[in-house]
Protein backbone atom coordinates (compact mmCIF):
# COMPACT_ATOMS: atom_id res chain seq x y z
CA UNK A 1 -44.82 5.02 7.56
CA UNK A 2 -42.65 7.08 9.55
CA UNK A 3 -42.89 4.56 12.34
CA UNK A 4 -41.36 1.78 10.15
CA UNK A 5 -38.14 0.38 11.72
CA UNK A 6 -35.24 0.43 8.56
CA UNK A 7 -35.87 -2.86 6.43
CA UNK A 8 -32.33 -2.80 4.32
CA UNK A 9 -29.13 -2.78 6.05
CA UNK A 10 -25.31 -2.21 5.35
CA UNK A 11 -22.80 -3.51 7.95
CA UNK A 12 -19.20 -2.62 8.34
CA UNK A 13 -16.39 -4.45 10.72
CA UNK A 14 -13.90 -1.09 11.01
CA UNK A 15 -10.01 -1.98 10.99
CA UNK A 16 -7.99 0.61 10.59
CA UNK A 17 -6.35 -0.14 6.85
CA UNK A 18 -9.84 -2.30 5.63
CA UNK A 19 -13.19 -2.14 6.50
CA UNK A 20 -15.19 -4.64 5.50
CA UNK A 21 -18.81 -4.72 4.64
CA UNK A 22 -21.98 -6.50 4.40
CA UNK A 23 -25.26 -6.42 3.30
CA UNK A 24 -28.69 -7.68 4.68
CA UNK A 25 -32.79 -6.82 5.99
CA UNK A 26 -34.65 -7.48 8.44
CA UNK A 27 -37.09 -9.67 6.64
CA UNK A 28 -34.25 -12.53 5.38
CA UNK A 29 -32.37 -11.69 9.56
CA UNK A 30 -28.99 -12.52 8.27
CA UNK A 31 -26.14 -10.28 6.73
CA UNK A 32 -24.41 -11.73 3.38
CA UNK A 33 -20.68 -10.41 2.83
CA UNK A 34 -20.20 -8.03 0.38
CA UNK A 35 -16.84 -6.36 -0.05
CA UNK A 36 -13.71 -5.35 1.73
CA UNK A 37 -13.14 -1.48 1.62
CA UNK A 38 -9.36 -1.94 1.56
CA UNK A 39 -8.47 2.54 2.26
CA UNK A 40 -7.61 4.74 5.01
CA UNK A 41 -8.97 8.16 5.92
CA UNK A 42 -11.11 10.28 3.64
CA UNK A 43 -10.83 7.75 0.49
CA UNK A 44 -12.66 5.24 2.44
CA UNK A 45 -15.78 7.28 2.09
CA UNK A 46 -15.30 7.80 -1.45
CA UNK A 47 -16.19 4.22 -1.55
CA UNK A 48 -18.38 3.65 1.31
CA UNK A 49 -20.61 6.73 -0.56
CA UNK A 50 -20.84 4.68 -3.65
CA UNK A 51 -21.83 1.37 -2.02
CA UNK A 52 -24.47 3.20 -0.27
CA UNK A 53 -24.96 4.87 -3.58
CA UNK A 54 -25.44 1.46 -5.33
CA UNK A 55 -27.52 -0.43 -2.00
CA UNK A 56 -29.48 1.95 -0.84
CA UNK A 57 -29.81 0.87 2.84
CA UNK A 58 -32.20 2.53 5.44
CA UNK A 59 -29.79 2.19 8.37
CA UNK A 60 -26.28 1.08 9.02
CA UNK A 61 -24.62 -0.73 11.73
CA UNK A 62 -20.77 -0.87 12.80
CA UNK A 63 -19.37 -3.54 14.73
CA UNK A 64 -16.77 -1.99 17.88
CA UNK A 65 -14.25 -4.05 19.35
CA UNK A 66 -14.19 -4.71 23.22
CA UNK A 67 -11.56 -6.39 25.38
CA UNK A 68 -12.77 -9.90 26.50
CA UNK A 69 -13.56 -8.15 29.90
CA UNK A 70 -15.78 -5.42 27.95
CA UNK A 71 -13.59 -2.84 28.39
CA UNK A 72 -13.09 -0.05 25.48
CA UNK A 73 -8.90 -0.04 23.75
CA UNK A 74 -8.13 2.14 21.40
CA UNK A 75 -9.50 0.53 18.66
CA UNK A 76 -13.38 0.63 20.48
CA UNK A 77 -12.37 4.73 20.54
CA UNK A 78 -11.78 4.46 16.66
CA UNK A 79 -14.59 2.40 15.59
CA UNK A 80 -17.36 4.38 17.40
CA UNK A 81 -15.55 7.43 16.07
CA UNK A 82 -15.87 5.93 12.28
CA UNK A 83 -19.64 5.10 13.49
CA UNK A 84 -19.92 8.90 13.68
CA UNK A 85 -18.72 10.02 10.56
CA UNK A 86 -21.13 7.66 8.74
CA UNK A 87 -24.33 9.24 10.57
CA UNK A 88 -22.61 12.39 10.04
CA UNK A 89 -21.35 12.15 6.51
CA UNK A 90 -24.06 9.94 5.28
CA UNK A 91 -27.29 10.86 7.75
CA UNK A 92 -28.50 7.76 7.87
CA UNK A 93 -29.15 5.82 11.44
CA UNK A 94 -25.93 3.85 12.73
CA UNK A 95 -26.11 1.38 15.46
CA UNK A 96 -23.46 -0.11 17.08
CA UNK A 97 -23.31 -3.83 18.18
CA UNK A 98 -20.28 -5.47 20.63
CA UNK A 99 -18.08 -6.84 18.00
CA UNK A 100 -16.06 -9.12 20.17
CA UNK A 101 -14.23 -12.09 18.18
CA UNK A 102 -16.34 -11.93 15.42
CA UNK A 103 -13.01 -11.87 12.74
CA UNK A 104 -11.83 -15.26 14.73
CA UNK A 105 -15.28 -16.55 14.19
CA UNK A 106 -15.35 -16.43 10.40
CA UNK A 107 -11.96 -16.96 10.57
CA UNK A 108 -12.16 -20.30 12.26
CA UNK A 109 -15.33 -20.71 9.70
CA UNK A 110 -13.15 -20.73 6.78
CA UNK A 111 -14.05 -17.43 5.41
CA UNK A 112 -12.18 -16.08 2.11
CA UNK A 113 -12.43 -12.29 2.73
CA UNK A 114 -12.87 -12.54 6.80
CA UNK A 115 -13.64 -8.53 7.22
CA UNK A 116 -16.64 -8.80 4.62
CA UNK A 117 -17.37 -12.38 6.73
CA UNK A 118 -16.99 -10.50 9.80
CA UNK A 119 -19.64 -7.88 8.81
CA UNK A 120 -21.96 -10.17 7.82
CA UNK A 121 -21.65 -11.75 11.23
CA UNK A 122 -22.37 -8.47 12.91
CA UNK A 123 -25.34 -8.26 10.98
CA UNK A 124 -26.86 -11.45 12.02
CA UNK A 125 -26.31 -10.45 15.33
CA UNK A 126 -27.58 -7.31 15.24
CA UNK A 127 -30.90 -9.16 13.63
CA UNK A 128 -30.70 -11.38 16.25
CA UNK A 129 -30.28 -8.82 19.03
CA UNK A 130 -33.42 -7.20 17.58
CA UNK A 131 -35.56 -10.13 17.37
CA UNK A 132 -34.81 -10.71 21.09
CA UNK A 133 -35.73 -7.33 22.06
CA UNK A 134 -38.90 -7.77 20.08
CA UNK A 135 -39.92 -10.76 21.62
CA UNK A 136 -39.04 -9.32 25.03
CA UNK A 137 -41.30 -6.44 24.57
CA UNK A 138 -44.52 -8.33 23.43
CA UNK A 139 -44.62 -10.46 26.73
């Protein structure tokens, strides 16, 4: 069973004063927003320890911000950066997928809390991205 790829899944859309956060697996393919972490610095993983406390996940995935062009900002340097400090803190796999106007997705959507929306979003694609790769792989 060591070979399993992670079933359960927490997703988080980084901003620097809220992060927000989904929840998903890969058997349902499609992230459902959970919360909006709304803290800066070390109290942010006070409560990012008790989600994963209370969800359990196998694997984690953080959306990072691109210019339209694909180049990194400062913000792409941050949220890969907060990417680390969840593998590190938490030891659980993180990937990373391109998080490029996802917030003026769910925003244009009509989402309430658009950084939980956002997350969920990032989650789907990362399910997405995944299937893709699957499917590429068994031709």
């Amino acid at each position: 069973m060591a070979d399993r790829p992670p079933q359960s899944f927490l997703a988080f859309d980084y901003g620097l004063k809220r992060t927000g956060v989904a929840s998903g697996n890969r058997l349902l393919g499609h992230g459902t927003p959970l919360t909006t972490v709304a803290a800066e610095g070390d109290a942010r993983f006070v409560k990012i320890a008790a989600l994963l406390k209370e969800w359990q996940p196998d694997a984690l995935v953080v959306g990072i911000p691109f210019h339209p062009d694909g180049a990194a900002h400062d913000n792409t340097r941050r949220a890969q950066r907060f990417s680390r400090q969840l593998q590190g803190r938490f030891g659980l796999p993180v990937f990373e997928v391109d998080e490029r106007y996802s917030t003026t997705e769910v925003l244009a959507a009509g989402a309430r809390d658009a950084d939980a929306a956002a997350a969920a979003l990032l989650l789907t694609q990362y399910f997405h991205e995944q299937e893709l790769n699957s499917a590429k792989e068994s031709r």
